[in-house]
Each structure stands twice: as C-alpha cells, then as structure tokens.
C-alpha atoms as a PDB file:
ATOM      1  CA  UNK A   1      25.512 211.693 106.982  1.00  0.00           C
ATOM      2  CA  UNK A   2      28.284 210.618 109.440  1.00  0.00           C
ATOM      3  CA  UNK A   3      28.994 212.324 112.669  1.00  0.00           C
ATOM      4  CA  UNK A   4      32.526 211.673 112.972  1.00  0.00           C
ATOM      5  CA  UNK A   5      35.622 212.237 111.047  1.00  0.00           C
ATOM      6  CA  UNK A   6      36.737 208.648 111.425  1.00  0.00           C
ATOM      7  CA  UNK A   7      33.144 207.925 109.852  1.00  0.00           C
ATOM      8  CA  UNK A   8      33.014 210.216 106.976  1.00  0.00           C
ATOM      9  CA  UNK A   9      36.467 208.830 106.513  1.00  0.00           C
ATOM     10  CA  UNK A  10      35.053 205.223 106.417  1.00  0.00           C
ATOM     11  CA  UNK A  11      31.949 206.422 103.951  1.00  0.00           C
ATOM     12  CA  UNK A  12      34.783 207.108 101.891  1.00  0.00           C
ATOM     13  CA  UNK A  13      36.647 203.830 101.975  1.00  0.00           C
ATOM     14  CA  UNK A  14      33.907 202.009 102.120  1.00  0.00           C
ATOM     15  CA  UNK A  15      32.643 204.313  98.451  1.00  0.00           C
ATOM     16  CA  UNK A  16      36.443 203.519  96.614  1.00  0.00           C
ATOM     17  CA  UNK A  17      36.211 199.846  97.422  1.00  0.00           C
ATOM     18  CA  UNK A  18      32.596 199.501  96.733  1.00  0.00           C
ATOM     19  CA  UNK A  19      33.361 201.130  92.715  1.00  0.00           C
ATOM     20  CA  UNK A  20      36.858 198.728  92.679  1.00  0.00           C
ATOM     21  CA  UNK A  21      35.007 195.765  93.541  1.00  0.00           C
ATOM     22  CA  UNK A  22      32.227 196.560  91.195  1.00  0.00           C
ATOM     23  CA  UNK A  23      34.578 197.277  88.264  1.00  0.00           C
ATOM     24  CA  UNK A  24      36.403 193.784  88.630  1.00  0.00           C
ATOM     25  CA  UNK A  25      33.126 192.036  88.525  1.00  0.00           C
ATOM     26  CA  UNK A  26      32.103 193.650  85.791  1.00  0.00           C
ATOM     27  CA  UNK A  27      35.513 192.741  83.857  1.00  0.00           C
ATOM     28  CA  UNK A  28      35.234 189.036  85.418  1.00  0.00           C
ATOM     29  CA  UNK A  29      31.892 189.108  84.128  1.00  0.00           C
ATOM     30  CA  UNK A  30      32.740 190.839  80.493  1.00  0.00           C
ATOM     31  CA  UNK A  31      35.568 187.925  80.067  1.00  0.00           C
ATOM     32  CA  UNK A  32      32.962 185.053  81.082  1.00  0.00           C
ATOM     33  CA  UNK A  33      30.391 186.334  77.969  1.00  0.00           C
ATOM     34  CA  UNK A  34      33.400 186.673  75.789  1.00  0.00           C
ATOM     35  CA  UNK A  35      34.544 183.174  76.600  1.00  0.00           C
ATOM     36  CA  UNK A  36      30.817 181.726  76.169  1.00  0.00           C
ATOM     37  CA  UNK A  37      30.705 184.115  72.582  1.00  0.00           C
ATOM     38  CA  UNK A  38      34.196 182.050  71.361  1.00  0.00           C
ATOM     39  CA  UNK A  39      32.362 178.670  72.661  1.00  0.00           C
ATOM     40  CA  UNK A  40      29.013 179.227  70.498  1.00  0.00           C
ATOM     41  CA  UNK A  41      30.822 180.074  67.381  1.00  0.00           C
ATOM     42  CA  UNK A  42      33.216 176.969  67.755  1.00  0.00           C
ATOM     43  CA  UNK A  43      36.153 179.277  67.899  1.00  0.00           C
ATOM     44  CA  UNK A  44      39.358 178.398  69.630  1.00  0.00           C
ATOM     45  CA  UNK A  45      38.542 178.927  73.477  1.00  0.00           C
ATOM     46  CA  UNK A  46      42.410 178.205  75.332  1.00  0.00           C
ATOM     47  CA  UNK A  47      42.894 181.741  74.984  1.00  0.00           C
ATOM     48  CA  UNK A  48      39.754 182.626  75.926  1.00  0.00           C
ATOM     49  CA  UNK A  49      39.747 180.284  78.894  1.00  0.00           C
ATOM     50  CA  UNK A  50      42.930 181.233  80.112  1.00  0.00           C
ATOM     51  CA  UNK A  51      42.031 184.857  80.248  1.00  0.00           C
ATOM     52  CA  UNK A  52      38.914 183.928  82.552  1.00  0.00           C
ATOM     53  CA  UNK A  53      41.000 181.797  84.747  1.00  0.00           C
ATOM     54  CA  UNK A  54      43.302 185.013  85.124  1.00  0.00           C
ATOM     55  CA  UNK A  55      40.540 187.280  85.763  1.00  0.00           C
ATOM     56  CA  UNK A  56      38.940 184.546  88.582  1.00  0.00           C
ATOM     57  CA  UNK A  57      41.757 183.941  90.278  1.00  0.00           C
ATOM     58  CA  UNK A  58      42.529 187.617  90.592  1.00  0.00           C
ATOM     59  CA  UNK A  59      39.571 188.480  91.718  1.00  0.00           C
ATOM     60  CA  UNK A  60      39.781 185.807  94.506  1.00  0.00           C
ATOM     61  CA  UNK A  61      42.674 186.554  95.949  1.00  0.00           C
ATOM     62  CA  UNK A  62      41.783 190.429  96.602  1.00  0.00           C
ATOM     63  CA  UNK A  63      39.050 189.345  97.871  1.00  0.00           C
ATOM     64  CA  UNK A  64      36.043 190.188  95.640  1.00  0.00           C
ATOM     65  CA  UNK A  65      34.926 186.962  95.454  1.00  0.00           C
ATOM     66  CA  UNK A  66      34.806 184.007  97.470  1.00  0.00           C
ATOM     67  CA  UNK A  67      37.552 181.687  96.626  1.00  0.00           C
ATOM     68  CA  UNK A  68      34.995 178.633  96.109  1.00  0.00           C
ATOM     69  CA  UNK A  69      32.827 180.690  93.920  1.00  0.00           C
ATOM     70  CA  UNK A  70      35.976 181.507  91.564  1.00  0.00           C
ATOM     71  CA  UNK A  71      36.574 177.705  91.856  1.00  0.00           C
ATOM     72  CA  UNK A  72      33.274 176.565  90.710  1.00  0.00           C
ATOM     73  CA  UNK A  73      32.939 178.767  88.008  1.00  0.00           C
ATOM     74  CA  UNK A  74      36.188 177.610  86.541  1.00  0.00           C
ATOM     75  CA  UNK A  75      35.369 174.005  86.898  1.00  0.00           C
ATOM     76  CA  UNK A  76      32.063 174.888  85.032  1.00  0.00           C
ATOM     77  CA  UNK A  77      34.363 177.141  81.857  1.00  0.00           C
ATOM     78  CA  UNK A  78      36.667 173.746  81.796  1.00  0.00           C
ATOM     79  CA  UNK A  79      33.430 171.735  81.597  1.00  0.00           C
ATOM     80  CA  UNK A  80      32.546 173.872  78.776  1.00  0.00           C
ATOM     81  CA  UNK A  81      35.699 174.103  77.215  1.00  0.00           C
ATOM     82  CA  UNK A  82      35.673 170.068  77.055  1.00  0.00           C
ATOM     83  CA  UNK A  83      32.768 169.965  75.701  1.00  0.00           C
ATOM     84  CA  UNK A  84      33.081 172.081  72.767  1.00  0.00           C
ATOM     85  CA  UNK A  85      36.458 169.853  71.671  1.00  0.00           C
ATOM     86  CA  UNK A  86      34.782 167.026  72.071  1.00  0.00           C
END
C-alpha cells in the first residue's frame, strides 16, 4: 500500500491507464483476427485493412504502442492483403 497521498494518487493513475491501454490492445488485437478471418475466407479485405490501419495508428500515437511496432505490423496486413489479390 502507498504511504503518501501523491502515491496512492499515482496507484491510481497508474490503475486507469493500465485498463485504457489494455482495452485498446485488445480492440487492436480483435480488428487484426477479424482482418486475418476476411483474408482466409477470400472476402474483400480494404475495409477490413483500413479499419486495422485506423486502430494501429491510433494506438501509436497515444502511446500504447511503439510507433515501429504499429509500422511493422501494417507492412505485414499489406503483405497479406497483396497476397490474397494476387
């Protein structure tokens, strides 16, 4: 337990961002399975891919994941996505 107000104040932050940053990884990662799902049925994936790009680049720019992660991973849907048209 913390000592301090300014430290029990900081458990707290440190609790709200913890359950924010988990909840956007879990919707980055929810968008990446429904992307691969529209892939292995041959569906149409722009949509699809689009959305993931959204959700990446969000999530980079607050800061919940590395920008070069969020960079690879796209590279790797467009790989994907270039694949399955071809």
């Amino acid at each position: 337990m913390p000592h301090t107000r300014s430290a029990a104040k900081n458990l707290r932050k440190s609790d709200k961002r913890r359950s924010h940053n988990r909840n956007v990884k879990k919707d980055v990662k929810l968008q990446l399975k429904a992307f691969d799902t529209v892939i292995a049925a041959k569906g149409d994936s722009e949509a699809e891919l689009k959305a993931a790009y959204k959700k990446l680049d969000k999530a980079a720019a607050r800061g919940v994941i590395h920008p070069n992660t969020a960079a690879r991973q796209k590279s790797q849907l467009a790989k994907k996505a270039a694949k399955a048209k071809a």
